[in-house]
C-alpha atoms as a PDB file:
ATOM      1  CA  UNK A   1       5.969  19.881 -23.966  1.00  0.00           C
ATOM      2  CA  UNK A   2       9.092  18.973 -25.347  1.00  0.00           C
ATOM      3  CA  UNK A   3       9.854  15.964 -23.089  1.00  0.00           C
ATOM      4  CA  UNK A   4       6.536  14.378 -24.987  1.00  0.00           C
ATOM      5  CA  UNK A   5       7.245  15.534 -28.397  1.00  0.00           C
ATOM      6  CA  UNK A   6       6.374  12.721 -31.173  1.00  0.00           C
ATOM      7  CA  UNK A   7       9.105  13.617 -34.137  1.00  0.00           C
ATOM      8  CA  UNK A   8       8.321  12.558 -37.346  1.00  0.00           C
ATOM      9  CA  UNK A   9      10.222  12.794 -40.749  1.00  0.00           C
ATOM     10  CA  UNK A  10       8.980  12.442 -43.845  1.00  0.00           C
ATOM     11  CA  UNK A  11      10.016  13.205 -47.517  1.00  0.00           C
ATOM     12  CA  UNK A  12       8.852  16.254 -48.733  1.00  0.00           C
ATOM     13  CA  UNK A  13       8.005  17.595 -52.217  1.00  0.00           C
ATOM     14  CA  UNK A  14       9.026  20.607 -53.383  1.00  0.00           C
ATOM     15  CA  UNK A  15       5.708  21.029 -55.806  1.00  0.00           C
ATOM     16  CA  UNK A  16       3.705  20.789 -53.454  1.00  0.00           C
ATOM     17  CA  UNK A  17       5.358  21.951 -49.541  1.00  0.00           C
ATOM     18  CA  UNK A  18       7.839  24.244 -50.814  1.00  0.00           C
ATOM     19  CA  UNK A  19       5.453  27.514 -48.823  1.00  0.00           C
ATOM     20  CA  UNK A  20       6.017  25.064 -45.797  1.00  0.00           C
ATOM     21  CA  UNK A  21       9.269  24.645 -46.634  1.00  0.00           C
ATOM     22  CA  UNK A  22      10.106  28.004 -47.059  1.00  0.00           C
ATOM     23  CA  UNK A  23       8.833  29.270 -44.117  1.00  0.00           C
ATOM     24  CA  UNK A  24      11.246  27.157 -42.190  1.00  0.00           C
ATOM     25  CA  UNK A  25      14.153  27.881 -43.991  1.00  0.00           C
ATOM     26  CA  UNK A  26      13.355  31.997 -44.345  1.00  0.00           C
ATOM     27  CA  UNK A  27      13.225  31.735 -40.648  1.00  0.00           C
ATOM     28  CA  UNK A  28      16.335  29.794 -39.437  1.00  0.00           C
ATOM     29  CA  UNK A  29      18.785  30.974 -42.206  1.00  0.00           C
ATOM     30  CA  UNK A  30      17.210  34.976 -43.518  1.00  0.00           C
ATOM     31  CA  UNK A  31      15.660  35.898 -40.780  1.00  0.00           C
ATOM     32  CA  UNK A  32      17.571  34.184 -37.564  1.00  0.00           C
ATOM     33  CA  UNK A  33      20.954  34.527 -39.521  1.00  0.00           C
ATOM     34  CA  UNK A  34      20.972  37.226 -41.671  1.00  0.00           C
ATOM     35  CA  UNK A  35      21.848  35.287 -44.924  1.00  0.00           C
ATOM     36  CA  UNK A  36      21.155  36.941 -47.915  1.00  0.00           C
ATOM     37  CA  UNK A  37      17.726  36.040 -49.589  1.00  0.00           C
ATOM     38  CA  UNK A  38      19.399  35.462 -53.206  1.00  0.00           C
ATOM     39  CA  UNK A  39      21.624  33.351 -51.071  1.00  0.00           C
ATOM     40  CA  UNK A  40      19.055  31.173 -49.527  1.00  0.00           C
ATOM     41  CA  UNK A  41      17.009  30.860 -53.204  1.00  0.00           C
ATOM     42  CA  UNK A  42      19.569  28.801 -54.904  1.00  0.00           C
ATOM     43  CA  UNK A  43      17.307  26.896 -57.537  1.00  0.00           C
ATOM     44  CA  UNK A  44      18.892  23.524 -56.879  1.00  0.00           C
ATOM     45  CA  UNK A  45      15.452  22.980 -54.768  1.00  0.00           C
ATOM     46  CA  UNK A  46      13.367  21.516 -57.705  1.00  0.00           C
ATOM     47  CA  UNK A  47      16.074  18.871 -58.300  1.00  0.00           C
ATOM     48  CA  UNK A  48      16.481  18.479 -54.215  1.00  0.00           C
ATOM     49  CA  UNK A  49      15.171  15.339 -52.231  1.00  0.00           C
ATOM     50  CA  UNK A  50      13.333  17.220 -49.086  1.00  0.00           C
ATOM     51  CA  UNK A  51      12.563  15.920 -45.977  1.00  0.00           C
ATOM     52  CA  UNK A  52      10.029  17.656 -43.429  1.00  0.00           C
ATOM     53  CA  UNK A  53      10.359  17.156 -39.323  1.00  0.00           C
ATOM     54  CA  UNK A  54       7.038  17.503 -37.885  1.00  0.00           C
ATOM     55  CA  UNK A  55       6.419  17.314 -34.028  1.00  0.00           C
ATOM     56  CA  UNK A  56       3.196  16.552 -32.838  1.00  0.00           C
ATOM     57  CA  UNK A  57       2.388  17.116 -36.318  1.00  0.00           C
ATOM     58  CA  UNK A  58       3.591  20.688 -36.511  1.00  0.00           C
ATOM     59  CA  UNK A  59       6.698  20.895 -38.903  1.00  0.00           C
ATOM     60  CA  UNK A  60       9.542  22.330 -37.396  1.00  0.00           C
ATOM     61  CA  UNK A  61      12.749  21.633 -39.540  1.00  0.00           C
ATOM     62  CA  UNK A  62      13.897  21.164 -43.526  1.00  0.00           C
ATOM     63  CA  UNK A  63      16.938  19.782 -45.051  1.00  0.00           C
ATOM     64  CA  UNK A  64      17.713  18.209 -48.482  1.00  0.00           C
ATOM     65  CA  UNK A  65      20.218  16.357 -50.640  1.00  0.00           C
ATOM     66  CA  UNK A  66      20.965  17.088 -54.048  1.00  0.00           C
ATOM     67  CA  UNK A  67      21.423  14.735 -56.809  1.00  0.00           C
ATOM     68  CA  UNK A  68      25.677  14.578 -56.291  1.00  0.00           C
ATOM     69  CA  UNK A  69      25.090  13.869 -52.510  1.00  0.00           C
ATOM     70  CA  UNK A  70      25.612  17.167 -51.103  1.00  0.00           C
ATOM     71  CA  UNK A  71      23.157  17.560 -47.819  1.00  0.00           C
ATOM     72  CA  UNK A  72      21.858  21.042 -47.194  1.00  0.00           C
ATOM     73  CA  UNK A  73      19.407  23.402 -45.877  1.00  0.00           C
ATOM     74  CA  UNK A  74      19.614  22.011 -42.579  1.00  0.00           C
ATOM     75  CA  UNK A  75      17.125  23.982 -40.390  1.00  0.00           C
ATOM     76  CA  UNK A  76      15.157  23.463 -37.352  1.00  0.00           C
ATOM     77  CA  UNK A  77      12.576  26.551 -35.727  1.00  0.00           C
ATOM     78  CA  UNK A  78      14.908  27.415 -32.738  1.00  0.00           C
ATOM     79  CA  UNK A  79      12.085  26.420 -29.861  1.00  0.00           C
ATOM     80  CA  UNK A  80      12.662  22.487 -31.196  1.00  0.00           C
ATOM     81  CA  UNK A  81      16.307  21.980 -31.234  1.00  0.00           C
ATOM     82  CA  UNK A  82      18.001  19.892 -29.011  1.00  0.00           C
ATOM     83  CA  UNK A  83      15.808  17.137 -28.922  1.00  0.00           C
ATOM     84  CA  UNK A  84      16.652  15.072 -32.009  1.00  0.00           C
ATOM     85  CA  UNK A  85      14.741  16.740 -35.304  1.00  0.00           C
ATOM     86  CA  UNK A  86      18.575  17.178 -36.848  1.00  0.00           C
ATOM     87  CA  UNK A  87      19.888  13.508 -35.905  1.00  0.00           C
ATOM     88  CA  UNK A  88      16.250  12.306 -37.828  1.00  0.00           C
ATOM     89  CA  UNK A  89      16.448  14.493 -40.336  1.00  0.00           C
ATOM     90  CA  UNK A  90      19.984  13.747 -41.106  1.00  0.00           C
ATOM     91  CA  UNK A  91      19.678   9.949 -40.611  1.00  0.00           C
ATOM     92  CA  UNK A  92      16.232  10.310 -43.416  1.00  0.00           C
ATOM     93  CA  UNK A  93      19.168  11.994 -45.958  1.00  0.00           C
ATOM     94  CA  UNK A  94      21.292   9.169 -45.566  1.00  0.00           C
ATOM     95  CA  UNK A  95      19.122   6.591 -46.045  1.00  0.00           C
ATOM     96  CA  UNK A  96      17.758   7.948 -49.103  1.00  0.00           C
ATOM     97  CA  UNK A  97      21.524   8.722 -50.081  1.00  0.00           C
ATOM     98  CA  UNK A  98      22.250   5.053 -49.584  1.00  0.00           C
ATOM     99  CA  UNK A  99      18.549   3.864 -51.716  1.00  0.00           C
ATOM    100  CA  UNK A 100      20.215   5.731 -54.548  1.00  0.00           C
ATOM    101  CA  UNK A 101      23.337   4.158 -54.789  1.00  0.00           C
ATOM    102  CA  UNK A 102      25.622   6.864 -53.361  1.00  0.00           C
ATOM    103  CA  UNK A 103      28.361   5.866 -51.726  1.00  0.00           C
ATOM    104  CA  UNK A 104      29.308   9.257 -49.620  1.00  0.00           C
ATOM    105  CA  UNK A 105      27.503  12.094 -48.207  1.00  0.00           C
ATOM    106  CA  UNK A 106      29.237  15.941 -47.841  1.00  0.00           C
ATOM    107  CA  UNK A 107      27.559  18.954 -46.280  1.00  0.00           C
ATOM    108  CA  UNK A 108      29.099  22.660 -45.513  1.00  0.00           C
ATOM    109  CA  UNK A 109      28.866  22.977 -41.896  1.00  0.00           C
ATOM    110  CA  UNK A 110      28.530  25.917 -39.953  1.00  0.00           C
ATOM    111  CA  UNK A 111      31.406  25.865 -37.678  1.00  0.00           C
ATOM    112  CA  UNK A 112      28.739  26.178 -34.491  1.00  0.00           C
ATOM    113  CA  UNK A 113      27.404  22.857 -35.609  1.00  0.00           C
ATOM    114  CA  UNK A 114      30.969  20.867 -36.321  1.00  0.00           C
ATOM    115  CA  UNK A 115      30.375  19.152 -32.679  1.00  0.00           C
ATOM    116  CA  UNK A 116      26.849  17.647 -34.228  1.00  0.00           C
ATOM    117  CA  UNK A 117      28.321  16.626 -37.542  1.00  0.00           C
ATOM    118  CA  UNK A 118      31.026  14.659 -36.244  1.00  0.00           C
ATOM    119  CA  UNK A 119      29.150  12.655 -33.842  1.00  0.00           C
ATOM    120  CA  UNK A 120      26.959  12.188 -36.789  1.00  0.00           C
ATOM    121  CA  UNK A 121      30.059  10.010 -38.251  1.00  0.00           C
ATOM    122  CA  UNK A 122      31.283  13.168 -40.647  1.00  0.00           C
ATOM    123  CA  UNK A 123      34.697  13.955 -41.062  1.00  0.00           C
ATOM    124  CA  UNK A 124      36.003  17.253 -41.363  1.00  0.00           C
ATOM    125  CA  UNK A 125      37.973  17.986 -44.855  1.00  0.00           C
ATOM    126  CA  UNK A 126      40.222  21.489 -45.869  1.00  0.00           C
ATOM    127  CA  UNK A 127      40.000  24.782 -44.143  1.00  0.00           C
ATOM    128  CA  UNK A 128      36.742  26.931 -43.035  1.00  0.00           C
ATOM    129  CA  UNK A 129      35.980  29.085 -45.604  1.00  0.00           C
ATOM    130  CA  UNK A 130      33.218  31.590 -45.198  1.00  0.00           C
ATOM    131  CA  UNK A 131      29.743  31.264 -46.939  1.00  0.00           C
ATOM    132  CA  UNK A 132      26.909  34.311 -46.568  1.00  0.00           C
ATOM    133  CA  UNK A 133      29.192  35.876 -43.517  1.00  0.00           C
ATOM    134  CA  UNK A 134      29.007  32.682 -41.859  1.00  0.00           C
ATOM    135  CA  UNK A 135      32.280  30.141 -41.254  1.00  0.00           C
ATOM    136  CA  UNK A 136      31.615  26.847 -42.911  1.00  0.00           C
ATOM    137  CA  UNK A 137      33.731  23.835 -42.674  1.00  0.00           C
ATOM    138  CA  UNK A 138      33.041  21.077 -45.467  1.00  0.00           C
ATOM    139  CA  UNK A 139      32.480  17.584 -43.940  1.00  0.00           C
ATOM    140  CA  UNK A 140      31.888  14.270 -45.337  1.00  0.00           C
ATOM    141  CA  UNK A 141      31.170  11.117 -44.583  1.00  0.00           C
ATOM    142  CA  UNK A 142      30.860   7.295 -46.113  1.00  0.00           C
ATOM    143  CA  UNK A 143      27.720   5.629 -46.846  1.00  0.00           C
END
């Protein structure tokens, strides 16, 4: 099923897909890695751009950027990764990023993921620092 998946990104709004939205993200980050729920309800989602990855028309991943170019909320439902819904997702951000005017990207990275990030073009920048019991290393990269 996965060989034929159609992935599809498109922005999503927070009025109206945050249950979606949530769902995701509650069960990647709360419920897959133990994150705190206070942690994961930030309140920086009603000024977030959102994207949604849908496959086949399902959706299957999140992320968003906030206004000072800081992507976040990565997440993809663990039976669809590995086939691209991160790259998409992540190329959406920056493309929007770039619409707006802004001239570099930065995300926290969990360290698991620093292998994706950098072939994604980000750069690695400080030390890991820890974030909800998870290492994080902050990355960023140039528009």
């Amino acid at each position: 099923m996965k060989a034929s998946a159609d992935i599809a990104v498109r922005p999503a709004s927070w009025h109206s897909d945050h249950e979606i939205l949530s769902t995701i993200r509650e069960a990647v980050f709360i419920n897959e890695q133990s994150v705190p729920v206070e942690l994961e309800h930030d309140g920086f989602d009603t000024t977030a751009w959102h994207v949604m990855a849908l496959v086949n028309g399902v959706p299957v991943g999140t992320a968003r950027l906030l206004p000072d170019g800081h992507i976040g909320r990565m997440a993809v439902l663990g039976d669809w990764r590995g086939i691209g819904i991160g790259s998409a997702m992540l190329k959406a951000l920056m493309e929007h990023a770039r619409g707006l005017g802004m001239r570099r990207v930065m995300l926290n990275a969990q360290l698991h993921a620093l292998a994706f990030y950098l072939h994604q073009g980000f750069q690695p920048v400080g030390d890991n620092f820890m974030d909800a019991g998870i290492p994080h290393r902050r990355m960023e990269r140039d528009l």
